[in-house]
N, C-alpha and C. Protein backbone atom coordinates (compact mmCIF):
# COMPACT_ATOMS: atom_id res chain seq x y z
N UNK A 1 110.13 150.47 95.49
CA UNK A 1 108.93 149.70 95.83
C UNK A 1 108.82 148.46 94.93
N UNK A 2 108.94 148.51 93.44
CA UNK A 2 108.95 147.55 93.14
C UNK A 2 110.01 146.47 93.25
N UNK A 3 111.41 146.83 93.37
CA UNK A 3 112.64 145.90 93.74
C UNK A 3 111.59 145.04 95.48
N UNK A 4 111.07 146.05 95.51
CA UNK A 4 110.70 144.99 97.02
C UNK A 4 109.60 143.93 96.74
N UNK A 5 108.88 144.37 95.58
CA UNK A 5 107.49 143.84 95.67
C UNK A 5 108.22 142.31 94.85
N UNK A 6 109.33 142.73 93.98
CA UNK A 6 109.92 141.62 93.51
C UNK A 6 110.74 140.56 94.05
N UNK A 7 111.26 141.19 95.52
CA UNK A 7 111.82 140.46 96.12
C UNK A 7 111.16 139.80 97.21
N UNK A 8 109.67 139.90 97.08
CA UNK A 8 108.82 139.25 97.97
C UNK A 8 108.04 138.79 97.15
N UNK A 9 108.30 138.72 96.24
CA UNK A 9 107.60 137.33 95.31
C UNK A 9 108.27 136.74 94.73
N UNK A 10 109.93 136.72 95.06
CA UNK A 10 110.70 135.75 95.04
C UNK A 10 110.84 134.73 96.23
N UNK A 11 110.57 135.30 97.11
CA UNK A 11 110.25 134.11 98.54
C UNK A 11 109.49 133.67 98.18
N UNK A 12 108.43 134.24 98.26
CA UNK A 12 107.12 133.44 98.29
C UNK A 12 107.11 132.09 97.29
N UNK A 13 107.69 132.50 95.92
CA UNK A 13 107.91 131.58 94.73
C UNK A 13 109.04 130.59 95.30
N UNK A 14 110.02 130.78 96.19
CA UNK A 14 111.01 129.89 96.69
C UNK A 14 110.30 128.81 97.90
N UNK A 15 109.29 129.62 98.64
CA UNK A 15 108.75 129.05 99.63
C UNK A 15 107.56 128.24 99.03
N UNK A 16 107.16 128.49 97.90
CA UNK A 16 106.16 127.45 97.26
C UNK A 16 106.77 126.47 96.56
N UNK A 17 108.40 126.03 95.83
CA UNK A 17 108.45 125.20 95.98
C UNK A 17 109.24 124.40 96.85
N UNK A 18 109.71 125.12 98.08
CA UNK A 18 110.46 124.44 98.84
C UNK A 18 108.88 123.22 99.29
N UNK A 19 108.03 124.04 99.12
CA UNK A 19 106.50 122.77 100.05
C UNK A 19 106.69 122.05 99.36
N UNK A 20 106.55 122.48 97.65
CA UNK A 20 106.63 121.52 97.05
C UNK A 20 107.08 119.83 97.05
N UNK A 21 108.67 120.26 96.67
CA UNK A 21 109.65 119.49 97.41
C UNK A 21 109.45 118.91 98.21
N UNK A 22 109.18 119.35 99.79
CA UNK A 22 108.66 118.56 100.35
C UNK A 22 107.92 117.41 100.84
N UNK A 23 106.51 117.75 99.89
CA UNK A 23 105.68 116.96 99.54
C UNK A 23 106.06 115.94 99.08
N UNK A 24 106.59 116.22 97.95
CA UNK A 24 107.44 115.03 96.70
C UNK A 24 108.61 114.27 97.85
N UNK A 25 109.30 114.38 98.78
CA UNK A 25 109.85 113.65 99.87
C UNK A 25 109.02 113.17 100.22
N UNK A 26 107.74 113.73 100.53
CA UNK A 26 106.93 112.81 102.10
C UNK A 26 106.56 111.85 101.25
N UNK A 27 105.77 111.81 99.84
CA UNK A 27 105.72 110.84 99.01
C UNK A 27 106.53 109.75 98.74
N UNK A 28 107.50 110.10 98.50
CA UNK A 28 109.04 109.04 98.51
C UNK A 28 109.03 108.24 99.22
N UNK A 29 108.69 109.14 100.29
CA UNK A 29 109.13 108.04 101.62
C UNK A 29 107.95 107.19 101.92
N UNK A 30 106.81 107.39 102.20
CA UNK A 30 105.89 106.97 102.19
C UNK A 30 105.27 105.31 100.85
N UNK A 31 106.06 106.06 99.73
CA UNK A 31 106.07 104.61 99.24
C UNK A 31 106.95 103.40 99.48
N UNK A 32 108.91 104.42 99.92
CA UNK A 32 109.28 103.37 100.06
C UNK A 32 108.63 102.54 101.39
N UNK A 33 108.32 103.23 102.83
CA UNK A 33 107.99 102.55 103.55
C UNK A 33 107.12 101.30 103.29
N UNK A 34 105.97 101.35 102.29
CA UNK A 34 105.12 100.80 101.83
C UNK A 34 105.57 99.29 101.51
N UNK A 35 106.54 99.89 100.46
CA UNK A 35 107.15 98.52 100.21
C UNK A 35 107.83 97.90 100.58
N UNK A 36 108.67 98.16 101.92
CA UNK A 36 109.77 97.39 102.79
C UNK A 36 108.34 96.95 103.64
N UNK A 37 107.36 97.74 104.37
CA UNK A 37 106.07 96.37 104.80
C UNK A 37 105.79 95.20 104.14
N UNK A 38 105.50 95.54 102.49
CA UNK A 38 104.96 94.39 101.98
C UNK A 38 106.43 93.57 101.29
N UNK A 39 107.52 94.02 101.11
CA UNK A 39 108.47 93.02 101.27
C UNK A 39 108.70 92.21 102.53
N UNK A 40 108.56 92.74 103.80
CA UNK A 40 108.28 92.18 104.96
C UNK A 40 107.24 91.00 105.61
N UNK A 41 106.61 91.12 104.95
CA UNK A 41 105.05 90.75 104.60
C UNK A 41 105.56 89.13 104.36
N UNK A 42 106.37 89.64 102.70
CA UNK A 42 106.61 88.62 101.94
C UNK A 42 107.35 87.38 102.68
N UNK A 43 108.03 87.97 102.72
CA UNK A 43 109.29 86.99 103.62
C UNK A 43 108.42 86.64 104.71
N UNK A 44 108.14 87.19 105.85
CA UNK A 44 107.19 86.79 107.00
C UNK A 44 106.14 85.69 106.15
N UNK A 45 105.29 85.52 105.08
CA UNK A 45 104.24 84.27 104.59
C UNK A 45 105.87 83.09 104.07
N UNK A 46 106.71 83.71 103.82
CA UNK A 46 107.66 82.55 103.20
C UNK A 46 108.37 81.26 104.11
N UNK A 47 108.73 81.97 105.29
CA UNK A 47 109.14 81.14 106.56
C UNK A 47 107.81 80.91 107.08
N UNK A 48 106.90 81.35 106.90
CA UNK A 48 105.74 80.36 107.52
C UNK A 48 105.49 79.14 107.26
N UNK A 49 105.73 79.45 105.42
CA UNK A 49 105.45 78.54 104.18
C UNK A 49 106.56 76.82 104.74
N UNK A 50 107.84 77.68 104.87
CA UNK A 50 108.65 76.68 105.06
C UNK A 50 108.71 75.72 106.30
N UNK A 51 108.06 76.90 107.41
CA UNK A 51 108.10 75.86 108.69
C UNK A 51 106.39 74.86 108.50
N UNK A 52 105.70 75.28 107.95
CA UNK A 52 104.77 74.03 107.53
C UNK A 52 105.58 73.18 106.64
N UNK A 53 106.05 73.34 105.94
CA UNK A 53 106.66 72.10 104.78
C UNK A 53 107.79 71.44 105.91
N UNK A 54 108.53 72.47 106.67
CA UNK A 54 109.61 71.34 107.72
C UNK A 54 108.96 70.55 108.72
N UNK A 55 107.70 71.23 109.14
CA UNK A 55 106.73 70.10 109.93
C UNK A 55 105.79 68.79 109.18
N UNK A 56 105.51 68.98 107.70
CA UNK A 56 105.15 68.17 107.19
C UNK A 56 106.31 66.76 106.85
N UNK A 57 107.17 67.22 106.79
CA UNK A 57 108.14 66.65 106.63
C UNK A 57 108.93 65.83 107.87
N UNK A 58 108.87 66.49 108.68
CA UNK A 58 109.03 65.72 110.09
C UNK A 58 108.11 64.60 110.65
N UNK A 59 106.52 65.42 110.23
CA UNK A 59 105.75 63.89 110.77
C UNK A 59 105.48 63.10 109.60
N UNK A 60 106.09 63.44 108.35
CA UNK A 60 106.51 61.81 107.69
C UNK A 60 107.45 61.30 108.10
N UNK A 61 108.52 61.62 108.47
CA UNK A 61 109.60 60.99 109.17
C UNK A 61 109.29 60.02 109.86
N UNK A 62 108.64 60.26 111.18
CA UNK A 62 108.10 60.41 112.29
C UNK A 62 107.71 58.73 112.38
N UNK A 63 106.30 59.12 111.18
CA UNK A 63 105.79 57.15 110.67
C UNK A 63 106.34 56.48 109.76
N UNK A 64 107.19 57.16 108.98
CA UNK A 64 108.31 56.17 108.23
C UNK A 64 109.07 55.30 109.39
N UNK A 65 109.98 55.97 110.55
CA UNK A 65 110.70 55.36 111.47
C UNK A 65 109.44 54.35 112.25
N UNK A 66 108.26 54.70 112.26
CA UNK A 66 107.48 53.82 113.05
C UNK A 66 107.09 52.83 112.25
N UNK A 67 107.64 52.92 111.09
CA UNK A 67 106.99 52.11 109.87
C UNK A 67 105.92 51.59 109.68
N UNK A 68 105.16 53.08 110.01
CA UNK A 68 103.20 52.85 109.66
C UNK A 68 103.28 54.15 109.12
N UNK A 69 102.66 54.78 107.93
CA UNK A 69 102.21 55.82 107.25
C UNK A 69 100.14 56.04 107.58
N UNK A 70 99.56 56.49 108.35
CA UNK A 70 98.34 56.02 108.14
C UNK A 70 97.69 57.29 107.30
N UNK A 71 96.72 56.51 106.74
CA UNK A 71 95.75 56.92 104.76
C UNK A 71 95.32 58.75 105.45
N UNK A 72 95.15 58.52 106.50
CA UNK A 72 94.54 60.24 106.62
C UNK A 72 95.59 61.19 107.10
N UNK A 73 96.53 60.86 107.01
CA UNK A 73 97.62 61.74 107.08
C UNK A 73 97.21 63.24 106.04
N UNK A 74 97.35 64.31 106.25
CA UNK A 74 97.39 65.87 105.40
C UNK A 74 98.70 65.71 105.59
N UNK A 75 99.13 66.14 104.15
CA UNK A 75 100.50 66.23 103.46
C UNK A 75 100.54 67.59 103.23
């Protein structure tokens, strides 16, 4: 009886930390996901960043070739 009672509180002790474990995965993952969004994030505001600076840059072009710059231009 007791070899049994011991060998069912060796599962049980195996099956508490297999959750364990578990847990500590779902965590893992859950942060990395986290941060491939907000690395995603990042990059997604960066090419935004750049296609305003390549459009700012184009309509100076734009009145340089017309050779008029006018004063209210946003840079």
């Amino acid at each position: 009886l007791r070899e049994l009672l011991r060998e069912v509180l060796r599962e049980e002790l195996l099956r508490e930390l297999l959750r364990e474990l578990l847990r500590e995965l779902l965590r893992e993952l859950l942060r990395e996901e986290l941060l491939r969004e907000e690395l995603l994030r990042e990059e997604l505001l960066r090419e935004e960043l750049l296609r305003e600076e390549l459009l700012r840059e184009e309509r100076l072009r734009g009145f340089v070739i017309l050779g008029t710059i006018p004063l209210n231009v946003k840079c």
